[in-house]
Protein backbone atom coordinates (compact mmCIF):
# COMPACT_ATOMS: atom_id res chain seq x y z
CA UNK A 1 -9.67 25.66 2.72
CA UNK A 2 -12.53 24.41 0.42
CA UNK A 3 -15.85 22.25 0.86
CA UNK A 4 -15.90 18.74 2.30
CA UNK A 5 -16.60 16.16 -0.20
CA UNK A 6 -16.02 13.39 1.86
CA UNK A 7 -16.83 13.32 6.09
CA UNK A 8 -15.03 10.14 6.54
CA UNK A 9 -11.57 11.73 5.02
CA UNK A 10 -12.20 14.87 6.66
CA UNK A 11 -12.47 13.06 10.08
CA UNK A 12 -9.22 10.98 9.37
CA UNK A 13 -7.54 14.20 8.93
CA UNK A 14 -8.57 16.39 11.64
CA UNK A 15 -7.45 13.20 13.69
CA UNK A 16 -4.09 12.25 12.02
CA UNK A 17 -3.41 16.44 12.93
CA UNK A 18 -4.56 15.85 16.77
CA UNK A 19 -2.50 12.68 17.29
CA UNK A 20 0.31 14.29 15.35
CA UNK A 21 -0.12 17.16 18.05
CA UNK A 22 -0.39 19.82 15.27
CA UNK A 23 -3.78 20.83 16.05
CA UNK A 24 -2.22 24.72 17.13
CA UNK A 25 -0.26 24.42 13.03
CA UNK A 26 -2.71 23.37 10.70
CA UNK A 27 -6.46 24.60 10.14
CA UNK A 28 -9.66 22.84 8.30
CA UNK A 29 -11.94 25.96 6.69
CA UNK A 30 -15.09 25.33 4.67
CA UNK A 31 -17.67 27.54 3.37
CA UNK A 32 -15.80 30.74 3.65
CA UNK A 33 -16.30 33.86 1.52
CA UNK A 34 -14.08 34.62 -1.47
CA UNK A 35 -12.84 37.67 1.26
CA UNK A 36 -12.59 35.51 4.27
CA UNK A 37 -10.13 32.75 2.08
CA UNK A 38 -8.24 35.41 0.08
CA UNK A 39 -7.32 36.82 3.88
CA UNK A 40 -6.71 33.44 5.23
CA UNK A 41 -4.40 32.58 2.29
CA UNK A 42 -2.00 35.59 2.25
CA UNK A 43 -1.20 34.59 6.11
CA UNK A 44 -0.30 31.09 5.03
CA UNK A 45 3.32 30.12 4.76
CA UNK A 46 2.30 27.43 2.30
CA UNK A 47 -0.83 26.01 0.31
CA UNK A 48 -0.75 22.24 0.25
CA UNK A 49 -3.31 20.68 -2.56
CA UNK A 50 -3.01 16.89 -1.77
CA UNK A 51 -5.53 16.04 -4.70
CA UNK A 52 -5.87 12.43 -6.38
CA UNK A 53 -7.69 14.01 -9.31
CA UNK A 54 -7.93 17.82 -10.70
CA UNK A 55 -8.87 19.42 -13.97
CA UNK A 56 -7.30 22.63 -14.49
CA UNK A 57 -7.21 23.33 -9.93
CA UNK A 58 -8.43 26.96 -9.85
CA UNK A 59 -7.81 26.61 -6.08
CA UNK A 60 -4.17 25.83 -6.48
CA UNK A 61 -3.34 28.99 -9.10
CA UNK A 62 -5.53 30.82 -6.95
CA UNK A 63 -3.47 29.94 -4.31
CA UNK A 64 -0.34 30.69 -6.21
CA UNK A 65 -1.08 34.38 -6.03
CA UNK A 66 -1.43 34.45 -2.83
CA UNK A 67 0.35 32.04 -0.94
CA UNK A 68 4.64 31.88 -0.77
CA UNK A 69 5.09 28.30 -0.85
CA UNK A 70 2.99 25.93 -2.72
CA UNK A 71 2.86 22.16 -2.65
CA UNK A 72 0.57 20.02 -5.32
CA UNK A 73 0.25 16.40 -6.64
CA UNK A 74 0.61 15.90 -10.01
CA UNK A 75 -2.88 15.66 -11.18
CA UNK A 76 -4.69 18.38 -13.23
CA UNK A 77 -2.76 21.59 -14.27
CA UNK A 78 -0.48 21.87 -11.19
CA UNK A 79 2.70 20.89 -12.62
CA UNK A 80 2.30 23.34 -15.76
CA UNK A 81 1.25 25.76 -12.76
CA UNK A 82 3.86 24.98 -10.23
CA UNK A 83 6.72 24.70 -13.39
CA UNK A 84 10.14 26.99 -12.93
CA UNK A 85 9.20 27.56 -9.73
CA UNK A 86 11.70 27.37 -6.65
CA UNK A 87 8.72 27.89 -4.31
CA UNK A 88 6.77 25.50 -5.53
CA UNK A 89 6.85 21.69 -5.57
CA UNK A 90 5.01 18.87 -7.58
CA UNK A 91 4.69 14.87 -6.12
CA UNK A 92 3.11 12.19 -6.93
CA UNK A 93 -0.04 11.58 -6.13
CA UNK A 94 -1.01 9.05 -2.81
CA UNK A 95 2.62 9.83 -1.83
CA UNK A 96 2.09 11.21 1.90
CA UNK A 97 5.99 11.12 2.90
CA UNK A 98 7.12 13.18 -0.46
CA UNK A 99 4.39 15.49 0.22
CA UNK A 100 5.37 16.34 3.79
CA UNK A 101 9.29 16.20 2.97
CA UNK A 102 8.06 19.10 0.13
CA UNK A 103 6.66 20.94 3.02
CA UNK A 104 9.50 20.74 5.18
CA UNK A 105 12.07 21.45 2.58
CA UNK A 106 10.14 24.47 1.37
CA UNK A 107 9.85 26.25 4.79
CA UNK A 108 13.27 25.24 5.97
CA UNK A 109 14.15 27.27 2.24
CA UNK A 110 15.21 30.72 1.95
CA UNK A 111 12.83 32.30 0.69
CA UNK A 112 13.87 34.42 -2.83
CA UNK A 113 13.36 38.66 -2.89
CA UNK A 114 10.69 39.03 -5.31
CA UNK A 115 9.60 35.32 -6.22
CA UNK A 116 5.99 36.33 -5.58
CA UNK A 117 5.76 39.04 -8.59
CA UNK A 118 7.92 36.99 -10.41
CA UNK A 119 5.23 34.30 -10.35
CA UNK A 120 2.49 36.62 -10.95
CA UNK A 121 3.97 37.58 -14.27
CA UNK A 122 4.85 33.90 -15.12
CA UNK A 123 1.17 32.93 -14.28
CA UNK A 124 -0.41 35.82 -16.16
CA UNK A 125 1.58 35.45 -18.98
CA UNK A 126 1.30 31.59 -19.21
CA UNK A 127 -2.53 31.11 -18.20
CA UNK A 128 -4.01 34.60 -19.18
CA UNK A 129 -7.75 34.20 -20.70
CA UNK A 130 -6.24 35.37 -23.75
CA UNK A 131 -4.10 32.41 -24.24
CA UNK A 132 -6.36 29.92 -23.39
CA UNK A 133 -8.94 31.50 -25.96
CA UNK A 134 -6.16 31.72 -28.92
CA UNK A 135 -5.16 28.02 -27.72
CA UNK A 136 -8.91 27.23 -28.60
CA UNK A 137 -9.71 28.91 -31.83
CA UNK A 138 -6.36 27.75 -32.94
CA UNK A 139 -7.50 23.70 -31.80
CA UNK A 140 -10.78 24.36 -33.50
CA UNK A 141 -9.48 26.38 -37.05
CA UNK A 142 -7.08 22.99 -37.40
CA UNK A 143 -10.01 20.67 -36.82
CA UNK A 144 -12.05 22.51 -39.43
CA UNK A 145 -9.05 22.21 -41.84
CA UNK A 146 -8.42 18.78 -41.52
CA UNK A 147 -11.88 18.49 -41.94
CA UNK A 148 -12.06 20.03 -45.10
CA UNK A 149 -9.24 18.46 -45.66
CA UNK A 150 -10.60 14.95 -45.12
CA UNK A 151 -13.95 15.89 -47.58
CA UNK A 152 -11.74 17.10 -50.63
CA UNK A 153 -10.24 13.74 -50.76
């Protein structure tokens, strides 16, 4: 689910899925609604962000709401994201096998009563506006002391 930055990836992927004979498994969206992907994610058994570079990855704690099963490469926020979570699993980045064998043992998993709201509290606690706002006045009141710091001498 997302935009296609790049046609010539894109095309390697819908054909590594045909040849693989998963074309009835796995779909390619672009350019849906905020609705449309919201509704396509809940009926997902997992969320797969195969990224080789993120900042924070909106899409992937988007996801995290939504979604049972998530699967990231550790690039951006995901790990902080993904951590104490038995749903969720972090590899490297580039590393294709790891990230299928993370799909695979995820779905073959039992899934936990209640792992979704526990998330949801984990995630709001941990990344709530208010936190990242208090993170930032707290960066900036330090830099402004060691400033002052730094002219008193």
């Amino acid at each position: 689910i997302g935009e296609i930055r790049d046609r010539s990836y894109a095309n390697f992927l819908c054909a590594r899925v045909a040849r693989l004979g998963l074309h009835e498994h796995v779909q390619f969206l672009h350019g849906l609604s905020n609705e449309a992907r919201n509704k396509e994610l809940r009926g997902a058994d997992v969320y797969v962000q195969p990224s080789h570079e993120e900042g924070f990855c909106l899409a992937f704690i988007e996801a995290a709401a939504l979604v049972p099963r998530l699967v990231g490469t550790d690039t951006g926020a995901i790990r902080s994201i993904s951590a104490a979570d038995g749903a969720a699993r972090v590899v490297p980045v580039r590393a294709p096998r790891e990230l299928a064998a993370a799909v695979l043992a995820l779905l073959r998993a039992a899934s936990v009563s209640g792992s979704m709201q526990q998330r949801a509290i984990r995630l709001r606690k941990t990344f709530a506006w208010s936190h990242y706002l208090d993170a930032h006045e707290a960066l900036y009141a330090d830099l402004l002391r060691q400033r002052a710091l730094s002219l008193a001498m």
